[in-house]
N, C-alpha and C. Protein backbone atom coordinates (compact mmCIF):
# COMPACT_ATOMS: atom_id res chain seq x y z
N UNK A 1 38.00 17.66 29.98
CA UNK A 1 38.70 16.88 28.97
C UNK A 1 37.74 15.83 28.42
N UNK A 2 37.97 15.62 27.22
CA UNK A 2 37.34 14.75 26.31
C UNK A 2 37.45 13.35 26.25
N UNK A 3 36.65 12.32 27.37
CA UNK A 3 37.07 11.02 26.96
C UNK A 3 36.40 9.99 25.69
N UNK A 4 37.41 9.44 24.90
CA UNK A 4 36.71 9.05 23.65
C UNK A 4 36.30 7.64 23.66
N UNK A 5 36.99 6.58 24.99
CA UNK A 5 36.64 5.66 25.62
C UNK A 5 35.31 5.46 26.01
N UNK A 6 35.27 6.02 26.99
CA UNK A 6 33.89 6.25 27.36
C UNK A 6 32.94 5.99 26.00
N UNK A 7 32.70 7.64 25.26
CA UNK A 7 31.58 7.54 24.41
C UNK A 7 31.63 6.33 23.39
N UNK A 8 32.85 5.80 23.27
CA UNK A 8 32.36 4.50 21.88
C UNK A 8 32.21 3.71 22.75
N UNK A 9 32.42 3.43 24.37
CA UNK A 9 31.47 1.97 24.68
C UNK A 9 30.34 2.27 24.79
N UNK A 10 29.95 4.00 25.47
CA UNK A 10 28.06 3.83 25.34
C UNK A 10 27.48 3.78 23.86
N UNK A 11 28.45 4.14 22.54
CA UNK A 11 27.76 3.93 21.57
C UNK A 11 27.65 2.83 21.12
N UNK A 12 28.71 1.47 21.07
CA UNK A 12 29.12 0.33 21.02
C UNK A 12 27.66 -0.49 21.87
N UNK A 13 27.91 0.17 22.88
CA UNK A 13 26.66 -0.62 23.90
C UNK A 13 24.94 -0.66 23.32
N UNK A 14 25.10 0.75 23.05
CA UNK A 14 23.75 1.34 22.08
C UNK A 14 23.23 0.33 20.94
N UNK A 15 24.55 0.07 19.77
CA UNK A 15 24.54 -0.29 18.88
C UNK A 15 23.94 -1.85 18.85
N UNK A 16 24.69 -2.35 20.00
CA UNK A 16 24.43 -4.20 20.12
C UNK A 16 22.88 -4.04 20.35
N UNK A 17 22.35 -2.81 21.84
CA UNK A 17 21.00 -3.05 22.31
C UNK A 17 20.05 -3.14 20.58
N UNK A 18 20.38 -2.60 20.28
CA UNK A 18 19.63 -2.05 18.91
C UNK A 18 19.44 -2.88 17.80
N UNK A 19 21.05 -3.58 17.49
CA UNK A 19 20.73 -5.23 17.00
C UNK A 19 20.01 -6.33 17.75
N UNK A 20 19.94 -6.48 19.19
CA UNK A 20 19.01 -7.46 19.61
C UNK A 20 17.98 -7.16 19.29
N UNK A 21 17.51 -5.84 19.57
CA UNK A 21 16.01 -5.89 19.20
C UNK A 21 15.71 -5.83 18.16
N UNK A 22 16.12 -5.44 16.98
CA UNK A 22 15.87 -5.62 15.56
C UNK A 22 16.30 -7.32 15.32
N UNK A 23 16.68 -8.29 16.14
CA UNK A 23 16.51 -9.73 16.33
C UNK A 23 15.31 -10.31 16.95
N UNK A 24 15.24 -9.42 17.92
CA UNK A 24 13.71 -10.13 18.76
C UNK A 24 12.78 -9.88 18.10
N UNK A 25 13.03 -8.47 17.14
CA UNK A 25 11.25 -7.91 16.33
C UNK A 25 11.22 -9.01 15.53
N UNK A 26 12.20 -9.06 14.97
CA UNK A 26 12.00 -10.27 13.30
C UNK A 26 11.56 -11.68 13.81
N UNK A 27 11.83 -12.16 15.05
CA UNK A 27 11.55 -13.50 15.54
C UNK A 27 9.67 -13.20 15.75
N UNK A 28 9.72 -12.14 16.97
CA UNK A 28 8.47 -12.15 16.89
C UNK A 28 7.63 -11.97 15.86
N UNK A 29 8.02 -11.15 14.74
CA UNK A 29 6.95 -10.63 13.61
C UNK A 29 6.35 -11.79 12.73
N UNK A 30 7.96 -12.97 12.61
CA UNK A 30 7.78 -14.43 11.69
C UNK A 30 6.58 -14.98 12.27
N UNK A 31 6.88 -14.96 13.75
CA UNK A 31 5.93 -15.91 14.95
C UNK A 31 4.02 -15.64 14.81
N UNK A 32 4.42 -14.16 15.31
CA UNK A 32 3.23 -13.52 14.89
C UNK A 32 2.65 -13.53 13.38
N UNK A 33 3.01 -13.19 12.70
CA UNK A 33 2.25 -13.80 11.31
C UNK A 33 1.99 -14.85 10.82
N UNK A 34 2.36 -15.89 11.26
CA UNK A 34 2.23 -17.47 11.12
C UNK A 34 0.80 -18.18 11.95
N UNK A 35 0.87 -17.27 13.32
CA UNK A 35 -0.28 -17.58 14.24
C UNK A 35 -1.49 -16.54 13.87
N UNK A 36 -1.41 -15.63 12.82
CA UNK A 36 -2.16 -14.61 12.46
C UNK A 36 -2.67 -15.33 11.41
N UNK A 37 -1.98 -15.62 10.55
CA UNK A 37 -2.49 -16.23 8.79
C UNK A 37 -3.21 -17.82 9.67
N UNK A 38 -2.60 -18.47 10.61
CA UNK A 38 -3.43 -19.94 10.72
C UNK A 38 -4.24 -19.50 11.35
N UNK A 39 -4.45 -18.71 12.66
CA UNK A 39 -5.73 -18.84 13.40
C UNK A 39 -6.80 -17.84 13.28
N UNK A 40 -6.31 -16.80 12.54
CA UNK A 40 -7.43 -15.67 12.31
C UNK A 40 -7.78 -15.81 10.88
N UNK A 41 -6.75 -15.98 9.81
CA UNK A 41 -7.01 -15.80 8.19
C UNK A 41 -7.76 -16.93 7.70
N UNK A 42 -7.73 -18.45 8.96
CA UNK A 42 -8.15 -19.64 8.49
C UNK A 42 -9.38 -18.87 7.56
N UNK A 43 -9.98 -20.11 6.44
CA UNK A 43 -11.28 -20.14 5.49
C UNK A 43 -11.96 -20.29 6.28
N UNK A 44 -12.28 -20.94 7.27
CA UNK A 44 -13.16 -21.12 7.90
C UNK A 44 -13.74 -19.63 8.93
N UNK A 45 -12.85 -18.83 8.79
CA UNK A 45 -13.81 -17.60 9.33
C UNK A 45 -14.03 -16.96 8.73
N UNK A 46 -13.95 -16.99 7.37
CA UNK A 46 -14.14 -16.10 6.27
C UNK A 46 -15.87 -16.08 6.54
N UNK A 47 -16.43 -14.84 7.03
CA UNK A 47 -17.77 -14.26 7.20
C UNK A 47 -17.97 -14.56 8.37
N UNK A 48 -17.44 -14.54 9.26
CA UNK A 48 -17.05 -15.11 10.90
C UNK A 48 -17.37 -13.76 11.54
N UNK A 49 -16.73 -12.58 11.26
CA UNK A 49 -16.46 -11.56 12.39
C UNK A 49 -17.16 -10.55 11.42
N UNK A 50 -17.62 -9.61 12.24
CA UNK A 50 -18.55 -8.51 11.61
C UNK A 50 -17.57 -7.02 12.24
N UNK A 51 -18.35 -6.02 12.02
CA UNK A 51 -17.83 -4.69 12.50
C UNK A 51 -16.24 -4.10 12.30
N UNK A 52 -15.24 -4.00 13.27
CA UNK A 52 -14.13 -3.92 13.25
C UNK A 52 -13.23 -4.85 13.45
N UNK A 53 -13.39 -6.06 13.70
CA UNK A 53 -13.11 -7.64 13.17
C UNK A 53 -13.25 -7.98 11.65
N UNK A 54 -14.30 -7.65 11.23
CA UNK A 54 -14.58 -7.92 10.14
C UNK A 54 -13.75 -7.18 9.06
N UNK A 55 -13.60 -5.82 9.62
CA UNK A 55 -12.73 -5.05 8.41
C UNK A 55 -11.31 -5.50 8.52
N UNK A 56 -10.95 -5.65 10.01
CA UNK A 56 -9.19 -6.35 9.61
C UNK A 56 -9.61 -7.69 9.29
N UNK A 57 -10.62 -8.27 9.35
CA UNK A 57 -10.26 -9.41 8.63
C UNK A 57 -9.72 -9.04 6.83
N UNK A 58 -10.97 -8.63 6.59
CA UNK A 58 -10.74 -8.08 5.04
C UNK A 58 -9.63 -7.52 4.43
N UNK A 59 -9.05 -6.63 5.81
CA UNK A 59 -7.94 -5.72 5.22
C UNK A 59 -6.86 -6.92 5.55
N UNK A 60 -6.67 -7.97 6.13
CA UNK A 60 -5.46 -8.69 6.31
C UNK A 60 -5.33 -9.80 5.29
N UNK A 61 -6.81 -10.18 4.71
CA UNK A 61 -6.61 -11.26 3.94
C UNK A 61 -6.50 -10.23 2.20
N UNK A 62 -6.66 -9.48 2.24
CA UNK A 62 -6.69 -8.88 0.90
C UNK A 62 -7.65 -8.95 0.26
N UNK A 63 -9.33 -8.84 0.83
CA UNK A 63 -10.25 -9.04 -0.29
C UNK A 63 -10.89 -7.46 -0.87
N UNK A 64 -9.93 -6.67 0.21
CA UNK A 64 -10.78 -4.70 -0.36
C UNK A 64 -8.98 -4.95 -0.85
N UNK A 65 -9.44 -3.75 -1.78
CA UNK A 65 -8.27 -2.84 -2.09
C UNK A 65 -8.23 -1.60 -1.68
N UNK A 66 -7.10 -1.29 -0.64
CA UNK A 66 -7.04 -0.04 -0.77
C UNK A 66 -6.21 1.12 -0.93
N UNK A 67 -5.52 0.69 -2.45
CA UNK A 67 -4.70 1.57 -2.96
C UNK A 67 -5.37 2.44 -3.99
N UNK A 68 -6.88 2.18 -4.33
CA UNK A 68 -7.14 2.60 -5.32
C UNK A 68 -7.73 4.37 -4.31
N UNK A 69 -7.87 4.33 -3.11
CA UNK A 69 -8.18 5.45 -2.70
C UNK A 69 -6.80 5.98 -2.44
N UNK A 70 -5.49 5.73 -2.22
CA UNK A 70 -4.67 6.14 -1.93
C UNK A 70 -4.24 6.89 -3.54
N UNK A 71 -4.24 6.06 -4.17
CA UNK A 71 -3.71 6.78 -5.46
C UNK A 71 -4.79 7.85 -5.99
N UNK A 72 -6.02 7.75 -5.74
CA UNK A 72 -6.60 8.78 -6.13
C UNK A 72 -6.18 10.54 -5.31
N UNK A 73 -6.05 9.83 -4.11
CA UNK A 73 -5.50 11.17 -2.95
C UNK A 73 -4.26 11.24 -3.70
N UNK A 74 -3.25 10.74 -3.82
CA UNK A 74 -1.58 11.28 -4.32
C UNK A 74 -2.13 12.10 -5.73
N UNK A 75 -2.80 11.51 -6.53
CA UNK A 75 -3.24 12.32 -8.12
C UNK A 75 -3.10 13.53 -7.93
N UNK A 76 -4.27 13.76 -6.89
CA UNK A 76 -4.84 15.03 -6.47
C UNK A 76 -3.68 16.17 -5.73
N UNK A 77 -2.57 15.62 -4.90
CA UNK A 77 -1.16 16.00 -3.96
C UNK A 77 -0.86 16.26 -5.63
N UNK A 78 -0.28 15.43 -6.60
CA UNK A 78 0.56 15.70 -7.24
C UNK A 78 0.32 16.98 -8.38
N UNK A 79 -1.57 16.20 -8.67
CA UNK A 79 -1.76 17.44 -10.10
C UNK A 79 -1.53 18.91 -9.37
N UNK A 80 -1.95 19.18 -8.26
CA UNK A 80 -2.20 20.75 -6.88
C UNK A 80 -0.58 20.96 -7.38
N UNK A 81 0.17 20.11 -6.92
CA UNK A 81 1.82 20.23 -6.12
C UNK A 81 2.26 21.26 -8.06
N UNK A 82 2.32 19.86 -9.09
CA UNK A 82 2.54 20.65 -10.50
C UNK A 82 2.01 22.27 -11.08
N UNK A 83 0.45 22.07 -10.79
CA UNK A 83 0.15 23.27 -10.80
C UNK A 83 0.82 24.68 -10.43
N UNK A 84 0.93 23.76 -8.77
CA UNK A 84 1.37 25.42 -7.86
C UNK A 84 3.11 25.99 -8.50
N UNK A 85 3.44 24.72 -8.21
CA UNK A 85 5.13 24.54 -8.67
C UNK A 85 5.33 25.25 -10.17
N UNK A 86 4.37 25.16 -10.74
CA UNK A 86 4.54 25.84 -12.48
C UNK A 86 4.47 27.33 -12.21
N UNK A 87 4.05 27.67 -11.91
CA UNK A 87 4.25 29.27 -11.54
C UNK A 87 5.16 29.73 -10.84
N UNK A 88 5.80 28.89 -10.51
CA UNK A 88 7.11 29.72 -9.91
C UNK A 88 8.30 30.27 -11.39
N UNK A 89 7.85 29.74 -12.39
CA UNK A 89 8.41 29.83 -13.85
C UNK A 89 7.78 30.94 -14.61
N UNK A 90 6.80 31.29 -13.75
CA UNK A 90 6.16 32.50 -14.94
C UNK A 90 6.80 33.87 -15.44
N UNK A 91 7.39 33.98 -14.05
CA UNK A 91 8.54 35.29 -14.46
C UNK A 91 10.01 35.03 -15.76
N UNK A 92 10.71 33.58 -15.03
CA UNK A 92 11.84 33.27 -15.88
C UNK A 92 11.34 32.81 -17.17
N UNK A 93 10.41 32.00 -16.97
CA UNK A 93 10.68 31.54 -18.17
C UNK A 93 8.86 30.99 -18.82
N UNK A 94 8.28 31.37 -19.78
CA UNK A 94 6.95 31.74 -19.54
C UNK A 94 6.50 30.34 -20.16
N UNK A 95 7.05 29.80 -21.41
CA UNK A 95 7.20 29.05 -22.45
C UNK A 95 7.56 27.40 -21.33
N UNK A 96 8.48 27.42 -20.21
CA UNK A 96 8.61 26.13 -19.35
C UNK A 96 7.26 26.43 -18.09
N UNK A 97 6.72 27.67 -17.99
CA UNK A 97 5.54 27.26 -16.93
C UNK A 97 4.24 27.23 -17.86
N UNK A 98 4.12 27.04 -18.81
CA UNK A 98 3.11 26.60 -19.81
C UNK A 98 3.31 24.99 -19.94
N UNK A 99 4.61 24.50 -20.20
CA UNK A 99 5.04 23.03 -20.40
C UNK A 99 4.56 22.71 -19.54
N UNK A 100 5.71 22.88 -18.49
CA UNK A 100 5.20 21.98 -17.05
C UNK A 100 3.45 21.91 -16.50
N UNK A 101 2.88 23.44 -16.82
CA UNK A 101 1.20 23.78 -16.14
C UNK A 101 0.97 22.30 -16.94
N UNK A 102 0.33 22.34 -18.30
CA UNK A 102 -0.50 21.03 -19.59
C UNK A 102 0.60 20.12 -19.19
N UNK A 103 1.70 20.12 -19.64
CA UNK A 103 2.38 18.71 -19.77
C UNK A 103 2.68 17.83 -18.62
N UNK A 104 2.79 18.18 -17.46
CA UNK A 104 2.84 17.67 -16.26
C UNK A 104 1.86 17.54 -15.99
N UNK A 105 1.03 17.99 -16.00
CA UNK A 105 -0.50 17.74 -15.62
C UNK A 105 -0.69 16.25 -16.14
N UNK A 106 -0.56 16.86 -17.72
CA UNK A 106 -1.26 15.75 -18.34
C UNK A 106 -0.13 14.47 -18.12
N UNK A 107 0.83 14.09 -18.30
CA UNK A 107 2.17 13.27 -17.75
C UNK A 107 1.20 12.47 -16.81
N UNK A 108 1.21 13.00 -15.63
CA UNK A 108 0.74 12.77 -14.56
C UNK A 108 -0.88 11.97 -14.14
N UNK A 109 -1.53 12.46 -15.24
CA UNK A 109 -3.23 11.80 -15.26
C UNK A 109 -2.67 10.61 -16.18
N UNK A 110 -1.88 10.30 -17.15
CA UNK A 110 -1.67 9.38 -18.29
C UNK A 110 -0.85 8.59 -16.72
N UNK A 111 -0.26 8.19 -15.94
CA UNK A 111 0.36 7.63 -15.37
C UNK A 111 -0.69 7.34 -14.03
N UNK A 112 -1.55 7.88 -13.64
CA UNK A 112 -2.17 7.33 -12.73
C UNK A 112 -3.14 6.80 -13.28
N UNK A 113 -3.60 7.01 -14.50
CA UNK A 113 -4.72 6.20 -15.28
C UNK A 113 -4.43 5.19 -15.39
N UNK A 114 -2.91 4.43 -15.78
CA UNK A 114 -2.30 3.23 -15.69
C UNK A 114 -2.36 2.22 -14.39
N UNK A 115 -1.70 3.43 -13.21
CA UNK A 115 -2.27 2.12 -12.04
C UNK A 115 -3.54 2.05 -12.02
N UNK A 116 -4.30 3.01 -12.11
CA UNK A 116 -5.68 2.60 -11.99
C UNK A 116 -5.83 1.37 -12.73
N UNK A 117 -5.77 1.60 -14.25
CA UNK A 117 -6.46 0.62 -15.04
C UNK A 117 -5.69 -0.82 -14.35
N UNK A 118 -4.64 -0.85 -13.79
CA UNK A 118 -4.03 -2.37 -13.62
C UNK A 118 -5.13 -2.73 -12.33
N UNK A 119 -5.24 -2.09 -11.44
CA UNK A 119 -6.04 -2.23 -10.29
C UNK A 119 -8.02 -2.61 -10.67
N UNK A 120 -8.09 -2.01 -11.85
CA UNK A 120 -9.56 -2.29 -12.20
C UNK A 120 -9.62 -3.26 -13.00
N UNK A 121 -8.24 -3.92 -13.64
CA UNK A 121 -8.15 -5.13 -14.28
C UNK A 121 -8.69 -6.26 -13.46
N UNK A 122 -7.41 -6.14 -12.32
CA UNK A 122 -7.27 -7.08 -11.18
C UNK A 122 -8.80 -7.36 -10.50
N UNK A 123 -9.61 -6.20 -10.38
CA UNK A 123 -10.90 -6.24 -9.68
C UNK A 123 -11.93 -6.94 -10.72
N UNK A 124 -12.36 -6.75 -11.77
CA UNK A 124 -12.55 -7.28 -12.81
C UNK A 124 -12.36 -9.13 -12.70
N UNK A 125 -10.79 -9.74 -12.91
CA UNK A 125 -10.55 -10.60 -13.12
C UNK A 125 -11.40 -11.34 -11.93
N UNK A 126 -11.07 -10.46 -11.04
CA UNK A 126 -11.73 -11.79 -9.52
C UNK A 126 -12.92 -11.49 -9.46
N UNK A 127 -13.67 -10.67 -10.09
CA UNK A 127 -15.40 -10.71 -10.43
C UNK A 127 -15.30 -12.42 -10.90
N UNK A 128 -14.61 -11.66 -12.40
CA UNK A 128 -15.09 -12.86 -13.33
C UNK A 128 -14.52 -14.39 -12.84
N UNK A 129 -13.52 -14.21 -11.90
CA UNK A 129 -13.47 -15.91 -11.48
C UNK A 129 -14.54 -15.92 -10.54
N UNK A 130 -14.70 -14.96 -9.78
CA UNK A 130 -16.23 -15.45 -8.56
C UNK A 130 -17.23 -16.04 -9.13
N UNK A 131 -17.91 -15.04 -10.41
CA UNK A 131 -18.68 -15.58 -10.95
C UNK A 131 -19.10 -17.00 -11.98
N UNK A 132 -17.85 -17.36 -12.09
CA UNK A 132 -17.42 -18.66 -13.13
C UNK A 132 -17.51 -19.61 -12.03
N UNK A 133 -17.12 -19.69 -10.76
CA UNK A 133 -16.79 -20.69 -9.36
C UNK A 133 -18.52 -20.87 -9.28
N UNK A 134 -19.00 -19.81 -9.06
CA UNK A 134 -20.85 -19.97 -8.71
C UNK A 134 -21.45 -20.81 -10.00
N UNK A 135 -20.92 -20.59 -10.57
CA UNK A 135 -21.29 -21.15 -12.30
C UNK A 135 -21.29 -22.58 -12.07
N UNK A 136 -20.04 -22.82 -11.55
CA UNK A 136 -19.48 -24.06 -11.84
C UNK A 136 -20.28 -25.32 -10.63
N UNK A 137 -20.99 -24.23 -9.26
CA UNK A 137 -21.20 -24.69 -8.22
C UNK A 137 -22.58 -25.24 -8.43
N UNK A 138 -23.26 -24.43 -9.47
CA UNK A 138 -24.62 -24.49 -9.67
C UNK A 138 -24.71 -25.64 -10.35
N UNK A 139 -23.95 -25.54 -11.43
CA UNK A 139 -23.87 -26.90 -12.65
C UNK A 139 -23.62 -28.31 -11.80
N UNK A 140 -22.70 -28.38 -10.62
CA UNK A 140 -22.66 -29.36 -9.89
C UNK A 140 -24.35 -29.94 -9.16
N UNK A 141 -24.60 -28.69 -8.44
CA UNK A 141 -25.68 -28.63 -8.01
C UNK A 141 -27.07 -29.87 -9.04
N UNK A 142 -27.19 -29.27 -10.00
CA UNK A 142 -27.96 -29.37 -10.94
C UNK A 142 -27.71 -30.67 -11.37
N UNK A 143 -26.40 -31.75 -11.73
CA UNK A 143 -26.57 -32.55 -12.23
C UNK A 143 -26.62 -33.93 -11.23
């Protein structure tokens, strides 16, 4: 026989364990990123740690980007994925696996050319403030 008691207190029981800890993660994660951004992200170690220190430093403070390799890999998933996917139309319908082959293709390069270009903006802009800050450091220097 089927008791229905039983299973909703072990699911009931389940449910609470499952909200504490999705309470304790969020306490710890606030905690932990607060003691992460003051004692590791401080300026003052900026060129501090070398090797595999050095790259999470970089990768935690945000000075690489690395979506611009991620989006180049999805381009590549998506233009393959359109391609393959257009031929499944060649029998029904010859005129929509011609569309989709060029027009999805091309759809698809016109839309990742966009994040790109926002991402090579962004890289760009913080050239040109680096280089304006050295500008500005020298002119101090100098007078």
């Amino acid at each position: 026989m089927y008791n229905s008691g039983l299973y909703s207190t072990r699911s009931l029981d389940s449910a609470v364990g499952a909200s504490i800890w999705v309470i304790v993660s969020l306490i710890l994660a606030i905690v932990g990123g607060i003691l992460i951004y003051f004692l590791f992200l401080s300026k003052k170690n900026e060129g501090k740690f070398k090797g595999f220190l050095g790259w999470v430093y970089d990768f935690l403070s945000f000075k690489k980007f690395f979506l611009e390799a991620v989006l180049k890999i999805t381009y590549l998933v998506v233009a393959i994925y359109i391609t393959l996917s257009s031929f499944a139309m060649i029998a029904s319908n010859f005129l929509g696996f011609i569309l989709t082959l060029v027009l999805g293709n091309v759809l698809a390069r016109i839309i990742y050319e966009f994040s790109l270009l926002v991402l090579v903006i962004c890289r760009n802009t913080t050239e040109i403030n680096a280089k304006l800050s050295n500008k500005k450091d020298d002119n101090n220097v100098e007078q």
